[in-house]
N, C-alpha and C. Protein backbone atom coordinates (compact mmCIF):
# COMPACT_ATOMS: atom_id res chain seq x y z
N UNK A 1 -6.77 21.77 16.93
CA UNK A 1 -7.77 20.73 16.91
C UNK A 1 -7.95 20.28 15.47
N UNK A 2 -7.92 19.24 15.30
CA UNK A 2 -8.26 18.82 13.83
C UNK A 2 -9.60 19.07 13.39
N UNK A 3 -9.79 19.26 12.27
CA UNK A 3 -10.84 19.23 11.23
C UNK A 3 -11.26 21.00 11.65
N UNK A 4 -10.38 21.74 11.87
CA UNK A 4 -10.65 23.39 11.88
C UNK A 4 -9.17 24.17 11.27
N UNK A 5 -9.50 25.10 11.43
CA UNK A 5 -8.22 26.17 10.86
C UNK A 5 -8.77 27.54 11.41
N UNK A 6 -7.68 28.76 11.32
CA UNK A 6 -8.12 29.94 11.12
C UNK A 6 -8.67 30.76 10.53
N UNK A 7 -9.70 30.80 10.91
CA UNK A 7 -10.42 31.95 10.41
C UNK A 7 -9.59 32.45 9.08
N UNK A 8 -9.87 32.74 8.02
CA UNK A 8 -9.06 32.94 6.82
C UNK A 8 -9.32 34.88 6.48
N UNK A 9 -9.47 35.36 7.19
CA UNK A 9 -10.13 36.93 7.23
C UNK A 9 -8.98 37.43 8.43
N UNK A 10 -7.52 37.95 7.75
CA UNK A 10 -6.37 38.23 8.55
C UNK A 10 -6.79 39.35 9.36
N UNK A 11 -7.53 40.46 8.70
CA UNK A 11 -7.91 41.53 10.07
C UNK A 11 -8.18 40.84 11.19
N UNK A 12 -9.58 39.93 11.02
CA UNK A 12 -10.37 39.77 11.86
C UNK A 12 -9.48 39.08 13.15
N UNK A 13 -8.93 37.62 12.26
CA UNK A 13 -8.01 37.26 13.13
C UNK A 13 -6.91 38.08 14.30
N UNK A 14 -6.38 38.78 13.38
CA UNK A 14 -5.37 39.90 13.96
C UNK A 14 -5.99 40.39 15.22
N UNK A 15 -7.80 40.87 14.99
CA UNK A 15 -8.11 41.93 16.11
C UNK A 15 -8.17 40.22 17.53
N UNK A 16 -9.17 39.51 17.18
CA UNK A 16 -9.05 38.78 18.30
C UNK A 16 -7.92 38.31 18.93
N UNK A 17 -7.46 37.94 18.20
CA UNK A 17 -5.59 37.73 18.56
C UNK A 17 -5.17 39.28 19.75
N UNK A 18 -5.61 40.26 19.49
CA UNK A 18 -4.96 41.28 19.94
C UNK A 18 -6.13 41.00 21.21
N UNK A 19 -7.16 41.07 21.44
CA UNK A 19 -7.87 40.36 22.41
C UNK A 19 -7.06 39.55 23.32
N UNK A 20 -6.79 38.75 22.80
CA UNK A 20 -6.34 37.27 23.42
C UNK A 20 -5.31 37.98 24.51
N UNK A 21 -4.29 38.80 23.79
CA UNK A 21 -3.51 39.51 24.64
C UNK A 21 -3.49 40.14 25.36
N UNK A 22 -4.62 41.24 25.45
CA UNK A 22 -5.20 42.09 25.98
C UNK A 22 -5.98 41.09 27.52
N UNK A 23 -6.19 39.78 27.72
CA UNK A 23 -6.90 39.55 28.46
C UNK A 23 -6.01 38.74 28.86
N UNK A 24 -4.83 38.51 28.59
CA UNK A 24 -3.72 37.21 29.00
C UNK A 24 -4.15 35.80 28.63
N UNK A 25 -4.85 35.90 27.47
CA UNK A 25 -4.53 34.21 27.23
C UNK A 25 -6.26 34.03 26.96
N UNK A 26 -6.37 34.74 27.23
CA UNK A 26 -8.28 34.34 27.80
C UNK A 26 -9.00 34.83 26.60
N UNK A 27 -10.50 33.90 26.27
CA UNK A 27 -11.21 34.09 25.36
C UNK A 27 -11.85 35.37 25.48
N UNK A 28 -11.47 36.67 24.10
CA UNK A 28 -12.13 37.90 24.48
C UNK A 28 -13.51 38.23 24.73
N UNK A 29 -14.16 36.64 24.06
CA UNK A 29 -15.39 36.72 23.98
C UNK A 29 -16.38 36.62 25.51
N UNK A 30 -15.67 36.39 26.32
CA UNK A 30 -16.22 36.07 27.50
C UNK A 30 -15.95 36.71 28.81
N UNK A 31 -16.98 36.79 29.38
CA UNK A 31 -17.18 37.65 30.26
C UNK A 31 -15.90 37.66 32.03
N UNK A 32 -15.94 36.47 31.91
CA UNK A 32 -15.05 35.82 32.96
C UNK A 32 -13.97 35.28 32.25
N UNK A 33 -12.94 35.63 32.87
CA UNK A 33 -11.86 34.68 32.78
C UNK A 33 -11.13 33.86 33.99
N UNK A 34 -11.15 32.67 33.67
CA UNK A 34 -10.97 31.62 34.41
C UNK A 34 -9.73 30.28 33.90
N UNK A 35 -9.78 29.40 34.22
CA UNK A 35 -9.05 28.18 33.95
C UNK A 35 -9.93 27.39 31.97
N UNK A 36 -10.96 27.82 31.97
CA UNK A 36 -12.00 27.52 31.26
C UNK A 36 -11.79 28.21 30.36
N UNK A 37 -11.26 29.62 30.17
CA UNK A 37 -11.62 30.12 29.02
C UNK A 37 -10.33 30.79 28.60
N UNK A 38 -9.22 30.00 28.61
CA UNK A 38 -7.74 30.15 28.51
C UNK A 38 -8.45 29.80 26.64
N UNK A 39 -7.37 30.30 25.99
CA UNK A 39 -7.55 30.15 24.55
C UNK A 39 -7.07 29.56 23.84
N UNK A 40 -7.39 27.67 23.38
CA UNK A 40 -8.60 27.86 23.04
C UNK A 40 -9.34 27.30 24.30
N UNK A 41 -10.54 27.93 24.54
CA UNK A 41 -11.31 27.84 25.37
C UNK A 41 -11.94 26.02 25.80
N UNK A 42 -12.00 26.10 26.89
CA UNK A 42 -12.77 24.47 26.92
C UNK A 42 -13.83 23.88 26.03
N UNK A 43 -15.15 25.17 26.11
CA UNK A 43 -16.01 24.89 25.06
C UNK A 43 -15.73 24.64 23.27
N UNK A 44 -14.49 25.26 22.89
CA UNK A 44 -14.71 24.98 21.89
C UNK A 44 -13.47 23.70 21.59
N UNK A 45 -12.67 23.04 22.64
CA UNK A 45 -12.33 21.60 22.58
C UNK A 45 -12.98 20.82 22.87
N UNK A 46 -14.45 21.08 23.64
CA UNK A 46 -15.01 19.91 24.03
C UNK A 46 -16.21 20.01 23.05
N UNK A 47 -16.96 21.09 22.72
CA UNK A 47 -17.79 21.15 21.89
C UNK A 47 -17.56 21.18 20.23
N UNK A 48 -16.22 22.03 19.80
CA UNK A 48 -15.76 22.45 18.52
C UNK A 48 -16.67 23.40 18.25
N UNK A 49 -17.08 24.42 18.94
CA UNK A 49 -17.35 25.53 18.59
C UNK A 49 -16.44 26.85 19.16
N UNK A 50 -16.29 27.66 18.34
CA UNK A 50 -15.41 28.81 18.55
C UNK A 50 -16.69 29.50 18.63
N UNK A 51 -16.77 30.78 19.84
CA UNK A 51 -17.58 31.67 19.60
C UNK A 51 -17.22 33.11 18.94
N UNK A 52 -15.71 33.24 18.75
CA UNK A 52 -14.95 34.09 18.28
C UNK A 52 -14.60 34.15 17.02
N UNK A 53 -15.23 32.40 16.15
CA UNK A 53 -15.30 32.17 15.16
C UNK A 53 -13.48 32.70 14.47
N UNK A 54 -12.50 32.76 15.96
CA UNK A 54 -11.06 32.54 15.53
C UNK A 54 -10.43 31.47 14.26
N UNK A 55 -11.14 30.04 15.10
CA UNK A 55 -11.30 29.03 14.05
C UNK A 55 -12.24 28.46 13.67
N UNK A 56 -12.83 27.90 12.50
CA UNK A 56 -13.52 27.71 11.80
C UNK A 56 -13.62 26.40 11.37
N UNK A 57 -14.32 25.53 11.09
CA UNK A 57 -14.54 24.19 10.67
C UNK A 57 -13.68 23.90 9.06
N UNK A 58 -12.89 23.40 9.30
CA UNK A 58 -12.15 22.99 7.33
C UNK A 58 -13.64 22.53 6.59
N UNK A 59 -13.92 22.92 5.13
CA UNK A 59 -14.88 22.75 4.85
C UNK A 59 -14.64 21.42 3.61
């Protein structure tokens, strides 16, 4: 998505990333996984918020 990037904190990234896998694709942050919360999640293309704070706003 434009006007974001990764999270610049490689652990952190790394662990959610290992998430991501761990759940097949799906936001670790969330309770359900569905069509919705494939990664990146709907909310944060339709809103631009990451709750995993994976990616981050370019400042």
């Amino acid at each position: 998505m434009k006007g974001y990037r990764l999270n610049p904190d490689l652990d952190y990234v790394n662990k959610i990333i290992n998430g991501v896998e761990k759940k097949n694709g799906h936001c670790p942050c969330r309770l359900v996984a569905d069509e919705s919360t494939l990664c990146p999640c709907d909310e944060f293309i339709h809103s631009g918020e990451c709750k995993c704070k994976l990616f981050i706003p370019i400042d």
